[in-house]
C-alpha atoms as a PDB file:
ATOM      1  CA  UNK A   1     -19.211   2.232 -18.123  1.00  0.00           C
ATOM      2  CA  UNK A   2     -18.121   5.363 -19.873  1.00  0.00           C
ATOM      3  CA  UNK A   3     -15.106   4.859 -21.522  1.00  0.00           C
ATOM      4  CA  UNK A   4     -12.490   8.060 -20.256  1.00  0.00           C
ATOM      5  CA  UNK A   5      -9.114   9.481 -21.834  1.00  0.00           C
ATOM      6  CA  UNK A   6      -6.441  10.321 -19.149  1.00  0.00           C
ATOM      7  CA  UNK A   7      -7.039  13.865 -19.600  1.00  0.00           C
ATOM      8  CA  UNK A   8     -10.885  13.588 -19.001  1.00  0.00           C
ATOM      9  CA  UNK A   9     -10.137  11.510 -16.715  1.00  0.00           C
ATOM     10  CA  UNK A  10      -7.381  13.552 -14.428  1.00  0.00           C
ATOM     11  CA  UNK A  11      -9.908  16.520 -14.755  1.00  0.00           C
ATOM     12  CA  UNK A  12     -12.432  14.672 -13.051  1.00  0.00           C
ATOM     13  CA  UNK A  13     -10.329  12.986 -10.607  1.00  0.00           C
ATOM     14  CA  UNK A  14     -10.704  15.411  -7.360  1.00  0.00           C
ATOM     15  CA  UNK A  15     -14.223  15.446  -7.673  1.00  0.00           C
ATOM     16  CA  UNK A  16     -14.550  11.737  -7.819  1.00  0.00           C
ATOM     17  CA  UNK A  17     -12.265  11.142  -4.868  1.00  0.00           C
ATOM     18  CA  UNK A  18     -14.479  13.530  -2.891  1.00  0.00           C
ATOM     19  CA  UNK A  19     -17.582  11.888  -3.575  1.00  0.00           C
ATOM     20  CA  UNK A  20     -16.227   8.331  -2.693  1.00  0.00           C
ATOM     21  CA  UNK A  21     -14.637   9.955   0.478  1.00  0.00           C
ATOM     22  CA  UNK A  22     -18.503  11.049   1.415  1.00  0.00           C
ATOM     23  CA  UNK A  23     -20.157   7.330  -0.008  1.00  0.00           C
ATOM     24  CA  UNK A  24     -17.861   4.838   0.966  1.00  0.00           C
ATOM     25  CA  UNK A  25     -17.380   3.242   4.138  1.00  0.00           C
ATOM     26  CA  UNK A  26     -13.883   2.231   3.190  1.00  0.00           C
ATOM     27  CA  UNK A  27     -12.411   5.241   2.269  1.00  0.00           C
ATOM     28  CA  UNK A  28     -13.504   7.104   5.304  1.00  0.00           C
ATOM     29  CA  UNK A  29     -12.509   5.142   8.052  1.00  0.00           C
ATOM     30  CA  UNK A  30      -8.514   5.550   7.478  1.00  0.00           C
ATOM     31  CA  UNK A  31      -8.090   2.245   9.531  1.00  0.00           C
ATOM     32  CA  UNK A  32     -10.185   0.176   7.039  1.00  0.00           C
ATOM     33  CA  UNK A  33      -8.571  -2.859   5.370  1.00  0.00           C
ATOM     34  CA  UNK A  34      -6.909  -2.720   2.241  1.00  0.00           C
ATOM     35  CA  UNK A  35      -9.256  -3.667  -0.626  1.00  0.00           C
ATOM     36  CA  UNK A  36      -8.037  -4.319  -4.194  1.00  0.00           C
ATOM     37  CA  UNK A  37      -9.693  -5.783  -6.987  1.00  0.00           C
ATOM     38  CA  UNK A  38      -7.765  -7.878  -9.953  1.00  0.00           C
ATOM     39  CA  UNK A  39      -8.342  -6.732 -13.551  1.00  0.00           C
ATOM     40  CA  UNK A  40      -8.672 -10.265 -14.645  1.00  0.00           C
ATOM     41  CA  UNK A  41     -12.397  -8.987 -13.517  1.00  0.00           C
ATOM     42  CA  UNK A  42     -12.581  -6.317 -15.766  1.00  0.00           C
ATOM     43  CA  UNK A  43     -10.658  -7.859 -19.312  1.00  0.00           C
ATOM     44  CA  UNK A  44     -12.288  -5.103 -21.281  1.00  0.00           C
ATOM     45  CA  UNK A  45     -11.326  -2.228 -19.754  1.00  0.00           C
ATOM     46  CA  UNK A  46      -8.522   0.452 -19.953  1.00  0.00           C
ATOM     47  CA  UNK A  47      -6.162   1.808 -17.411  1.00  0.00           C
ATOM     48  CA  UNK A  48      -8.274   5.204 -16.820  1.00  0.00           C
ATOM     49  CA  UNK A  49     -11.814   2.475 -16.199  1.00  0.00           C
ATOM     50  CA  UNK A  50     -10.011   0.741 -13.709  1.00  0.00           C
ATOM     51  CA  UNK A  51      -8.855   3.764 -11.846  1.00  0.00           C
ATOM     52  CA  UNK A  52     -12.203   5.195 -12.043  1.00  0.00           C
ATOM     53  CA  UNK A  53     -13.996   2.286 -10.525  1.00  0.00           C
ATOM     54  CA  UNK A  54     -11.826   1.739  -7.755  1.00  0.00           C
ATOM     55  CA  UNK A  55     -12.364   5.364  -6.507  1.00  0.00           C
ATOM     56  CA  UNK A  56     -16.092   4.793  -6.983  1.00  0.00           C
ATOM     57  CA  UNK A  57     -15.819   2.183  -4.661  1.00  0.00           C
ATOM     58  CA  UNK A  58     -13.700   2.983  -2.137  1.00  0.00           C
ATOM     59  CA  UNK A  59     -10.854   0.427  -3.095  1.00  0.00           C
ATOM     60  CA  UNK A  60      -6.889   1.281  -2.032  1.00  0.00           C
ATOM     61  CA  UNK A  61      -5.460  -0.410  -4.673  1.00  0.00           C
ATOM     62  CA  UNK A  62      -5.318  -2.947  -7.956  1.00  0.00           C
ATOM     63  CA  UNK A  63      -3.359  -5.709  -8.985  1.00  0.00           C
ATOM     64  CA  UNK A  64      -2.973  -6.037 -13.059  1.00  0.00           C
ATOM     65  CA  UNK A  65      -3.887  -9.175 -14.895  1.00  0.00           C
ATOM     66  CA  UNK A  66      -3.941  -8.004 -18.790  1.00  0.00           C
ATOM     67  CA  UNK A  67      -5.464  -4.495 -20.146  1.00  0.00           C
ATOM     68  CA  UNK A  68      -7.619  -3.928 -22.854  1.00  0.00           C
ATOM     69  CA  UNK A  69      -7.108  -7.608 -23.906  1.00  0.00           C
ATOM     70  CA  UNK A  70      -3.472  -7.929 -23.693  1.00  0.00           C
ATOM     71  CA  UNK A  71      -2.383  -9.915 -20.639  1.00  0.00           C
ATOM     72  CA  UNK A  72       1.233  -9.747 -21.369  1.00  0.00           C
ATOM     73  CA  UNK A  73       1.636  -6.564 -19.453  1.00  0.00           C
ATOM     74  CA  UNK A  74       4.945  -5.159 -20.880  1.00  0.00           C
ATOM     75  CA  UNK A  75       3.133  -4.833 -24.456  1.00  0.00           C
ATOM     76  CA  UNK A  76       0.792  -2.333 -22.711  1.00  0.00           C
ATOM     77  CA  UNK A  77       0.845   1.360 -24.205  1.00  0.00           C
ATOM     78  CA  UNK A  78       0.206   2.159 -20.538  1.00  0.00           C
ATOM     79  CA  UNK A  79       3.848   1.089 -19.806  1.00  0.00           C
ATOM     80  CA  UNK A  80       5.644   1.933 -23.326  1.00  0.00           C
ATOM     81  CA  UNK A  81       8.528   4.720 -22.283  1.00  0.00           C
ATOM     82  CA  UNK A  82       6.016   7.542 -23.359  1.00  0.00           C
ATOM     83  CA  UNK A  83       3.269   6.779 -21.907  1.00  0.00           C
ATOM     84  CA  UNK A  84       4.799   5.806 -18.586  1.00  0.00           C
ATOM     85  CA  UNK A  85       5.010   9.063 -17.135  1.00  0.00           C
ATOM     86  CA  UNK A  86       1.384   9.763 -17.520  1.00  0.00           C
ATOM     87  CA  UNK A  87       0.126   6.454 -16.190  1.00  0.00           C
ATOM     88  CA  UNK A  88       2.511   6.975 -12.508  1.00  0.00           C
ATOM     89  CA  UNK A  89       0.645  10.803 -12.406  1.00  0.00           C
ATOM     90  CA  UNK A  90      -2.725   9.322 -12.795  1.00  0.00           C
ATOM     91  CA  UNK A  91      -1.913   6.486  -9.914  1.00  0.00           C
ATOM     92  CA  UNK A  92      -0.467   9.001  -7.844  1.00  0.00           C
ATOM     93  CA  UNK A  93      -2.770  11.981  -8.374  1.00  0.00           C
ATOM     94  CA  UNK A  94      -5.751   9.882  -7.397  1.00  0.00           C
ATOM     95  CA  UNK A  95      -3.884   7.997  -4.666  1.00  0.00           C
ATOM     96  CA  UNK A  96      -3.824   4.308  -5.985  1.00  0.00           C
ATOM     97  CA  UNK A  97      -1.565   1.815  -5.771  1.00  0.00           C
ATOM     98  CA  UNK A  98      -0.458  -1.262  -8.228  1.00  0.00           C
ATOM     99  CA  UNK A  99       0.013  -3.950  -5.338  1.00  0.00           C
ATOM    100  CA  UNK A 100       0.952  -7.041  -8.188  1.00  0.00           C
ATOM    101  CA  UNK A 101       1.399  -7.964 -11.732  1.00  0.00           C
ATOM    102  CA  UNK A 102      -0.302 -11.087 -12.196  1.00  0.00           C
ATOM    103  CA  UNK A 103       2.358 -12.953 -14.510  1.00  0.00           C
ATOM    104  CA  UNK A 104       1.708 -15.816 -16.713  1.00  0.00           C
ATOM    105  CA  UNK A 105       4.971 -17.486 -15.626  1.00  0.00           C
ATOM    106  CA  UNK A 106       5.252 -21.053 -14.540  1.00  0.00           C
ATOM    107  CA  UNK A 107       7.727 -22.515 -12.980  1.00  0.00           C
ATOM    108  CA  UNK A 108       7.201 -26.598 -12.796  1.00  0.00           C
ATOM    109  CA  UNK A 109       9.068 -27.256 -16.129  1.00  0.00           C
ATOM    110  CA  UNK A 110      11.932 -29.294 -16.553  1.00  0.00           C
ATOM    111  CA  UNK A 111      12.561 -28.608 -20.318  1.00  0.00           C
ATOM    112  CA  UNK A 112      15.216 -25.911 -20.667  1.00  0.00           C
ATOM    113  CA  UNK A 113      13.492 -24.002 -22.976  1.00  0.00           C
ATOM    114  CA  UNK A 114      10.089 -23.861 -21.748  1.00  0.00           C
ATOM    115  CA  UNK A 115      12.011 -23.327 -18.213  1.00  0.00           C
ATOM    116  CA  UNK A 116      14.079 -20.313 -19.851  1.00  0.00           C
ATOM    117  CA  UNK A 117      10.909 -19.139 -21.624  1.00  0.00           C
ATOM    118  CA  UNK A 118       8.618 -18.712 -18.323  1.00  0.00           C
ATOM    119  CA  UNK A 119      11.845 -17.127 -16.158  1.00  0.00           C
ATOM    120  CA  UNK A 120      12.593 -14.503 -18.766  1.00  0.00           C
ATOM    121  CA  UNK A 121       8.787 -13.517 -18.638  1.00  0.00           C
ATOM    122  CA  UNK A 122       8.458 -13.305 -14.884  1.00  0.00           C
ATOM    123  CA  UNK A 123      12.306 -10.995 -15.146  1.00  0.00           C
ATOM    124  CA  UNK A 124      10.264  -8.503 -17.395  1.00  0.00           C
ATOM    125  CA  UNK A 125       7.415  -8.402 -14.767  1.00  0.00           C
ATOM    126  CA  UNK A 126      10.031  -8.038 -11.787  1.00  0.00           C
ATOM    127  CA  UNK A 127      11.419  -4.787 -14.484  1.00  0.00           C
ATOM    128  CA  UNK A 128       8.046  -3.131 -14.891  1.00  0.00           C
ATOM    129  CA  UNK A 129       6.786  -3.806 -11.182  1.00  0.00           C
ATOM    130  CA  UNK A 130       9.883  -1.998 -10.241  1.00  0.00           C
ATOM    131  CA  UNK A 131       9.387   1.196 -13.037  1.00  0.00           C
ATOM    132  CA  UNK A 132       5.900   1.359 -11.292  1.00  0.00           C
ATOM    133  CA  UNK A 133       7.197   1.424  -7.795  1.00  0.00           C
ATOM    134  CA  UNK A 134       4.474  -2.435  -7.713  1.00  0.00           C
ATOM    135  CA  UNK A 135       5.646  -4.610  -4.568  1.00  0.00           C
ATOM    136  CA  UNK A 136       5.123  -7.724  -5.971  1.00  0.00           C
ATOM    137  CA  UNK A 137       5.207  -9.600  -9.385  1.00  0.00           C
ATOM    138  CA  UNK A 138       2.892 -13.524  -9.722  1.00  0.00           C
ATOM    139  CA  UNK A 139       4.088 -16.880 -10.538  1.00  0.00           C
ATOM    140  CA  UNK A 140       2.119 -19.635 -10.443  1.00  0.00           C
ATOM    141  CA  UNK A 141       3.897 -23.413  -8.862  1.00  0.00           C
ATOM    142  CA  UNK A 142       1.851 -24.572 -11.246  1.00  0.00           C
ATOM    143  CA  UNK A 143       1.350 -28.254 -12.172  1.00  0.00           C
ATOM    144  CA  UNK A 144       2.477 -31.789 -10.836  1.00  0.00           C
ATOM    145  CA  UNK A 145       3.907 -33.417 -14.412  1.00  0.00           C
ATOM    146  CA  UNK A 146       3.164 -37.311 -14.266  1.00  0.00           C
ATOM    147  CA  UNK A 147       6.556 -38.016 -16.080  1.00  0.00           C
ATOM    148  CA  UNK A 148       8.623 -36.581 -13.193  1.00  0.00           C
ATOM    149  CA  UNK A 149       8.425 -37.293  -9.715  1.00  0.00           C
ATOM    150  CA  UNK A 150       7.149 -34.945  -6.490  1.00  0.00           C
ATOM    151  CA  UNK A 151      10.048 -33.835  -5.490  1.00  0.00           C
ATOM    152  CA  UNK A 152      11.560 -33.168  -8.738  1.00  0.00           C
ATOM    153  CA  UNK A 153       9.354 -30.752  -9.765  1.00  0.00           C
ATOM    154  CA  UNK A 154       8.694 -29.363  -6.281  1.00  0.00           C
ATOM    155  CA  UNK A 155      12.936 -28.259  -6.275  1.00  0.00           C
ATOM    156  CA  UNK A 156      12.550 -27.148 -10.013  1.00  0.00           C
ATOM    157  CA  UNK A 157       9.824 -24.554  -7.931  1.00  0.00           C
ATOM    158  CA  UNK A 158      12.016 -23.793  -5.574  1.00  0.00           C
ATOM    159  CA  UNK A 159      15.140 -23.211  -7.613  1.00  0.00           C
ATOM    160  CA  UNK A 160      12.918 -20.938  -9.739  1.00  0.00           C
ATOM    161  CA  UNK A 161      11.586 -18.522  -6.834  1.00  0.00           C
ATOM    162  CA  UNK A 162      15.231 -18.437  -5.569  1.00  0.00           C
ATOM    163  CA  UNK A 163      16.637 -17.225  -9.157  1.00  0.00           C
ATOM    164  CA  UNK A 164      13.735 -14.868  -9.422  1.00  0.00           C
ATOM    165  CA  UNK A 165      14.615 -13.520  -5.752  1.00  0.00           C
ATOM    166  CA  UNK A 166      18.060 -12.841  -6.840  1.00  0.00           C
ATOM    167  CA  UNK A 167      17.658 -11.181 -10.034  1.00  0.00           C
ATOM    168  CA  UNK A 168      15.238  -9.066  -8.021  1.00  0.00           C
ATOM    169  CA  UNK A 169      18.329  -7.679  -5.728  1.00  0.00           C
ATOM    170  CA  UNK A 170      18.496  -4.380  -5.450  1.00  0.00           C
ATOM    171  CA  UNK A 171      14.664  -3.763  -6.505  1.00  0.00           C
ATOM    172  CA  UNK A 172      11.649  -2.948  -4.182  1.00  0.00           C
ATOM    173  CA  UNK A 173       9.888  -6.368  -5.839  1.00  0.00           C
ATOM    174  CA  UNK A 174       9.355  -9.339  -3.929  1.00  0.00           C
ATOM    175  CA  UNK A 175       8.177 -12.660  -6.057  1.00  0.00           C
ATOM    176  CA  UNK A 176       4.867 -14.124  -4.880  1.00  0.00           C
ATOM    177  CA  UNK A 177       4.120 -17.778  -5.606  1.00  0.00           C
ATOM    178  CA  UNK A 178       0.041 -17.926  -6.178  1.00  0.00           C
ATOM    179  CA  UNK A 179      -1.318 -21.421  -4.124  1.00  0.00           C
ATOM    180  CA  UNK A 180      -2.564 -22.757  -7.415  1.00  0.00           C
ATOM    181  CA  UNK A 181      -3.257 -25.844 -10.009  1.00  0.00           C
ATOM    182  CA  UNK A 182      -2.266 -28.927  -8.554  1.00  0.00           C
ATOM    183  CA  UNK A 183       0.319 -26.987  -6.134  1.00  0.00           C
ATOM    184  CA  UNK A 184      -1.976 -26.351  -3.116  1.00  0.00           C
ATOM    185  CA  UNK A 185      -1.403 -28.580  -0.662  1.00  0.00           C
ATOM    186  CA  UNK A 186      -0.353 -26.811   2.269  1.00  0.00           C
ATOM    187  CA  UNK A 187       2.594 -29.202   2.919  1.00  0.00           C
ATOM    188  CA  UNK A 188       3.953 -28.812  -0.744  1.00  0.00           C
ATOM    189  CA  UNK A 189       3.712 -24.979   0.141  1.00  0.00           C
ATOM    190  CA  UNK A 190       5.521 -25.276   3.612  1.00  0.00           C
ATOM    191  CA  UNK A 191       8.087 -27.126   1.678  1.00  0.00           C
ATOM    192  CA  UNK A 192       8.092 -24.661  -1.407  1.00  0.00           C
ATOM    193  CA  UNK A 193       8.687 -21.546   0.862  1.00  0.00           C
ATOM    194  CA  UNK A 194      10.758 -23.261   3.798  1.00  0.00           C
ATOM    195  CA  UNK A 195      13.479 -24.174   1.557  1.00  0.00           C
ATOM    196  CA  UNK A 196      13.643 -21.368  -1.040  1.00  0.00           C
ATOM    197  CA  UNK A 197      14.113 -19.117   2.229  1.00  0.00           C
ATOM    198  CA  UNK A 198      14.803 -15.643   0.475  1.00  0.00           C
ATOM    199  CA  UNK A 199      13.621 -12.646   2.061  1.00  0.00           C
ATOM    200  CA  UNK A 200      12.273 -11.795  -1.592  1.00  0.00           C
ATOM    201  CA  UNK A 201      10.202 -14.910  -1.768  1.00  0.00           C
ATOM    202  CA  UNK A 202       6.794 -15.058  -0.079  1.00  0.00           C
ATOM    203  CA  UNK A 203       3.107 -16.540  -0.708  1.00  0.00           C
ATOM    204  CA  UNK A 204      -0.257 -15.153  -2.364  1.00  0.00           C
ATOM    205  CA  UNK A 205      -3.021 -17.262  -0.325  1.00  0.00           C
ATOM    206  CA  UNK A 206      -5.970 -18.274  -2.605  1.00  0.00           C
ATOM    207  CA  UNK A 207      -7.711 -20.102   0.064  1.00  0.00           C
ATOM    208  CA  UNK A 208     -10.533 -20.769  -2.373  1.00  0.00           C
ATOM    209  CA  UNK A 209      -7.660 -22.505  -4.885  1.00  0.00           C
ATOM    210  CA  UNK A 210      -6.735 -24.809  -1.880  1.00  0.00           C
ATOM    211  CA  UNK A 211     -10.041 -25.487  -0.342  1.00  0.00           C
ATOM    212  CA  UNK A 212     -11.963 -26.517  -3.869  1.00  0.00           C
ATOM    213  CA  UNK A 213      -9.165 -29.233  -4.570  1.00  0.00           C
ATOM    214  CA  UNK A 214      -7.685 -30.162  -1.013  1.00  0.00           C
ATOM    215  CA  UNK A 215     -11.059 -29.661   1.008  1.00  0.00           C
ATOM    216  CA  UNK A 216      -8.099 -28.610   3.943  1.00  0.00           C
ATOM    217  CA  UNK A 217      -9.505 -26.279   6.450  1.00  0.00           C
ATOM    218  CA  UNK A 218      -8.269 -22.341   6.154  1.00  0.00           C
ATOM    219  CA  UNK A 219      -7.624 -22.359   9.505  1.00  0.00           C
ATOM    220  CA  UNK A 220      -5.216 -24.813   9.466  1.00  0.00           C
ATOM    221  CA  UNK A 221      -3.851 -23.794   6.372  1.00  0.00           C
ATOM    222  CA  UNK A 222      -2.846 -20.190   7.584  1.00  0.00           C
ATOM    223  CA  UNK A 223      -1.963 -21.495  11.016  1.00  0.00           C
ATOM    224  CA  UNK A 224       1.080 -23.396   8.624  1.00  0.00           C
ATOM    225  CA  UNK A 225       1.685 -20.574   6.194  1.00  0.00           C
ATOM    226  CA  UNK A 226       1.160 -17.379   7.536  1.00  0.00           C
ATOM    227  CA  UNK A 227       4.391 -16.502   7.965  1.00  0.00           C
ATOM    228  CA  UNK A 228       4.918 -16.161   4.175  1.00  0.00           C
ATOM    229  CA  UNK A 229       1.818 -14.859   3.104  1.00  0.00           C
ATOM    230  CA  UNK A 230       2.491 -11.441   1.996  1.00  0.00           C
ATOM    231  CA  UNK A 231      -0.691 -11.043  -0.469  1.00  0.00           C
ATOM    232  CA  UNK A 232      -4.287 -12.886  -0.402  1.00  0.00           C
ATOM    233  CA  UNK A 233      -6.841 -13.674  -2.842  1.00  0.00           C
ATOM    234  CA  UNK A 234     -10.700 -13.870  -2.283  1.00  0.00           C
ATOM    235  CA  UNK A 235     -13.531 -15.310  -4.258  1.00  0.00           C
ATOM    236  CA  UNK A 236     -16.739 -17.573  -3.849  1.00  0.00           C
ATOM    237  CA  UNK A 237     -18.226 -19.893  -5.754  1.00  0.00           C
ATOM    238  CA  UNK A 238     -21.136 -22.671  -4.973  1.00  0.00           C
ATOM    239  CA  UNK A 239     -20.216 -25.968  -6.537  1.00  0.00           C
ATOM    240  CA  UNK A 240     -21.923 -27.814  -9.290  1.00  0.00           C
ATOM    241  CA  UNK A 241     -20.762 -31.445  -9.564  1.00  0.00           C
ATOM    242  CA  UNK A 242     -18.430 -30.656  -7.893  1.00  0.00           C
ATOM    243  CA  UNK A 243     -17.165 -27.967  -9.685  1.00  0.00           C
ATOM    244  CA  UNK A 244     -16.949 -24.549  -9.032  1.00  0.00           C
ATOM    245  CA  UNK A 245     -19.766 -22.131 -10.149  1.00  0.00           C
ATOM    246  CA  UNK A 246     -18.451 -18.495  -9.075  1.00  0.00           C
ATOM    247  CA  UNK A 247     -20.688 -16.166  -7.286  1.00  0.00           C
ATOM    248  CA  UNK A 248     -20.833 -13.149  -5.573  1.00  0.00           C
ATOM    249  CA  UNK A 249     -19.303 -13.099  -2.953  1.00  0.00           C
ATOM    250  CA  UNK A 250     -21.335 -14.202   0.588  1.00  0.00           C
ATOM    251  CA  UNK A 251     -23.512 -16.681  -2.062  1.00  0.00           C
ATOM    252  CA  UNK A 252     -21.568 -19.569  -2.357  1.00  0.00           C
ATOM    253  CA  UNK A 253     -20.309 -21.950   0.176  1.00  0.00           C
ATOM    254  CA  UNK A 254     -16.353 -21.134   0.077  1.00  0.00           C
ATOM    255  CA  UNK A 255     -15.536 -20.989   3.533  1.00  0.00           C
ATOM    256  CA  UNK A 256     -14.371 -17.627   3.887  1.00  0.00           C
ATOM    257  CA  UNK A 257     -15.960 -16.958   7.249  1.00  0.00           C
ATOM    258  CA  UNK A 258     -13.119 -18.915   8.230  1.00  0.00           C
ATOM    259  CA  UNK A 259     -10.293 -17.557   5.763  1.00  0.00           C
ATOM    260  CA  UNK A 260     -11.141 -14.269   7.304  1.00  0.00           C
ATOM    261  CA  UNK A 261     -11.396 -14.584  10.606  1.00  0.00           C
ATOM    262  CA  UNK A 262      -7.556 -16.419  10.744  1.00  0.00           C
ATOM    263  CA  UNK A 263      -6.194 -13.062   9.113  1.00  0.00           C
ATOM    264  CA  UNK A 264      -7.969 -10.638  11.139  1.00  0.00           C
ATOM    265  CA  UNK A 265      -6.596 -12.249  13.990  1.00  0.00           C
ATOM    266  CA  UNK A 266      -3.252 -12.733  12.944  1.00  0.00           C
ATOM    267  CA  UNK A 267      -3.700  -8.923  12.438  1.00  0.00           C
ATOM    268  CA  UNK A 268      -2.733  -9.309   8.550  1.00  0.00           C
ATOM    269  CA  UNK A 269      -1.712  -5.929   7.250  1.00  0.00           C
ATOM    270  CA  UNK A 270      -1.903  -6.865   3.652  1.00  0.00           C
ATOM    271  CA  UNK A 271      -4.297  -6.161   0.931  1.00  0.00           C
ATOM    272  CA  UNK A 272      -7.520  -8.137   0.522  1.00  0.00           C
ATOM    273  CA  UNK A 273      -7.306  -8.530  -3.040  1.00  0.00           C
ATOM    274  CA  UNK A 274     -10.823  -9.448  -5.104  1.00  0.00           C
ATOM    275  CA  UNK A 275     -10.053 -12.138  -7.812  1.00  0.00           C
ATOM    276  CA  UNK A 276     -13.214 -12.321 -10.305  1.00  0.00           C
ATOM    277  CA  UNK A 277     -12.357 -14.435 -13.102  1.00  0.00           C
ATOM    278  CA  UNK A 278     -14.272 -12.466 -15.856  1.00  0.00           C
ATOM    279  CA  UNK A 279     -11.917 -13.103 -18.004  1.00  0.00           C
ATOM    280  CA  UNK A 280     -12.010 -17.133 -18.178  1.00  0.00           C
ATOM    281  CA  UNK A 281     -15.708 -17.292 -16.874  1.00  0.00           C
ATOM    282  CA  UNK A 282     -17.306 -14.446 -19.424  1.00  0.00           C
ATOM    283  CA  UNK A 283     -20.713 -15.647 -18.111  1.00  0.00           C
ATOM    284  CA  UNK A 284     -20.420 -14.230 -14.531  1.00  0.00           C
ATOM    285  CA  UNK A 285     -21.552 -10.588 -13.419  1.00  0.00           C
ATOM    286  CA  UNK A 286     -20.233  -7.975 -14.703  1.00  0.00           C
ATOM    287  CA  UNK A 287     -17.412  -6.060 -13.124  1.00  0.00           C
ATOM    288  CA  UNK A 288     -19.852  -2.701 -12.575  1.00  0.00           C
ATOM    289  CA  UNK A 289     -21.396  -5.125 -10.532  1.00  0.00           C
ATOM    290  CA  UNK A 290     -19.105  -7.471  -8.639  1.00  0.00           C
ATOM    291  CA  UNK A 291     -16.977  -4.544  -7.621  1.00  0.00           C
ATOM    292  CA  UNK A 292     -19.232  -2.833  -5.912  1.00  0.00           C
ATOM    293  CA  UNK A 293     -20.957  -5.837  -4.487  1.00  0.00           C
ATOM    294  CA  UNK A 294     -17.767  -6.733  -2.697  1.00  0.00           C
ATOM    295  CA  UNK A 295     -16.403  -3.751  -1.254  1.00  0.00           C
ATOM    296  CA  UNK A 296     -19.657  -3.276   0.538  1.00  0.00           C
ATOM    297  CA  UNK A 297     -20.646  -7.166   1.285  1.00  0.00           C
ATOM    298  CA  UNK A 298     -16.417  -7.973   2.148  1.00  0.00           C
ATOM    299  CA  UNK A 299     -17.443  -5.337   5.142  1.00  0.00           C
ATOM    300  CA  UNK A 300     -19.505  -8.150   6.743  1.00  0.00           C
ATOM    301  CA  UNK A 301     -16.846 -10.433   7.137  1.00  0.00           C
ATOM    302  CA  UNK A 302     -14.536  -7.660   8.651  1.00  0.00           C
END
């Protein structure tokens, strides 16, 4: 893909908007889900290749997992105090939105300063999700350490979404706890977002995270969280020895069949957000091909 500067870039931008409002199906039917696609698919890239592709392919939104190579988002140049200006124009001139910052933060640790050291980094993502007017900020539950017990580290979770919540008072940010690692047991999650009960505090649904390790159908699954899933994750992958091999998606065997057909009728108003793991997996398709591949095949499923 043609690398473009933000001035090439918004000088081009009405004409590429008009040509994805004549090619894609999803940008001319202005009832058509939400698509989004995560940039942990795209690790290369810059701000102005990601906004280019999503017009291209008719997609209503991104959610940020690193730039260029740096995944700690506030050390973006995009975001520096100059810059910042020029980044909201391009978004809003080309009528995209930044629907999550995909933090690194965990929140299962009991040791004070690795505790302190994850909550200050998800606080900086709640400040730049709010400068960039982003609804939600990522943490991750994230592990089940052998040394403490269940519970322990489920209320260390919980206590940690709830401070989140309240420094986030007074924002338009909401935290989002990923279903993720050894967290993804739906009961664990019922549990989780039952008794943090903050109107801040909500649920990204990785189906595919759940299904690989719990083998728990999505249809039950949703029918016990879907009240605090505010944000949802899709991928597919075919396993090999029981591992996941990610694919396209529509090649694998995740159920997603399933997945979607308990959000459509739920009538889930969220985005349907497009997690390719380029970034951990560099041997999977390239992102000028899995976008494109799912905005079109996700259709089918819709």
């Amino acid at each position: 893909m043609k690398t473009w500067t933000r001035r090439s870039f918004l000088e081009t931008s009405a004409s590429l908007v008009a040509l994805t409002a004549f090619n894609s199906f999803v940008t001319k039917n202005k009832k058509s889900p939400k698509l989004a696609f995560s940039t942990l698919g795209c690790p290369d890239w810059t701000l102005s290749q990601v906004v280019r592709s999503a017009i291209e392919n008719g997609y209503k939104g991104f959610e940020i997992r690193g730039l260029k190579g740096e995944m700690f988002l506030p050390n973006c140049p995009d975001f520096n105090t100059s810059n910042l200006p020029s980044t909201l124009r391009l978004l809003k001139d080309n009528a995209l939105k930044v629907i999550n910052l995909g933090s690194s933060a965990n929140l299962h640790f009991a040791n004070e300063d690795k505790r302190k050291s994850n909550l200050d980094e998800a606080k900086r993502y709640i400040d730049l999700a709010q400068q960039l007017d982003c609804p939600f900020i990522r943490v991750f539950p994230d592990d089940l350490p052998p040394d403490q017990s269940v519970e322990k580290t489920l209320d260390l979770i919980i206590s940690g979404l709830v401070s989140l919540a309240d420094y986030a008072k007074g924002s338009n940010v909401s935290i989002l706890l990923e279903s993720h690692g050894k967290v993804v047991y739906k009961d664990m999650l019922l549990k989780i977002m039952a008794d943090a009960n903050h109107p801040k505090v909500g649920l990204i649904w990785d189906f595919f995270n759940m299904w690989v390790v719990t083998k728990e159908s999505p249809k039950e699954i949703f029918a016990t969280l879907h009240q605090y899933i505010k944000h949802v994750h899709l991928k597919d992958a075919s396993l090999v020895n029981g591992k996941p091999a990610y694919c396209l998606i529509g090649q694998g065997v995740a159920p997603l069949m399933e997945a979607m057909d308990s959000l459509k009728k739920a009538n889930y108003k969220g985005y349907y957000s497009f997690e390719w793991e380029k970034k951990w997996h560099p041997e999977i398709q390239e992102p000028d091909i899995a976008f494109p591949h799912f905005a079109k095949e996700i259709i089918n499923y819709l």
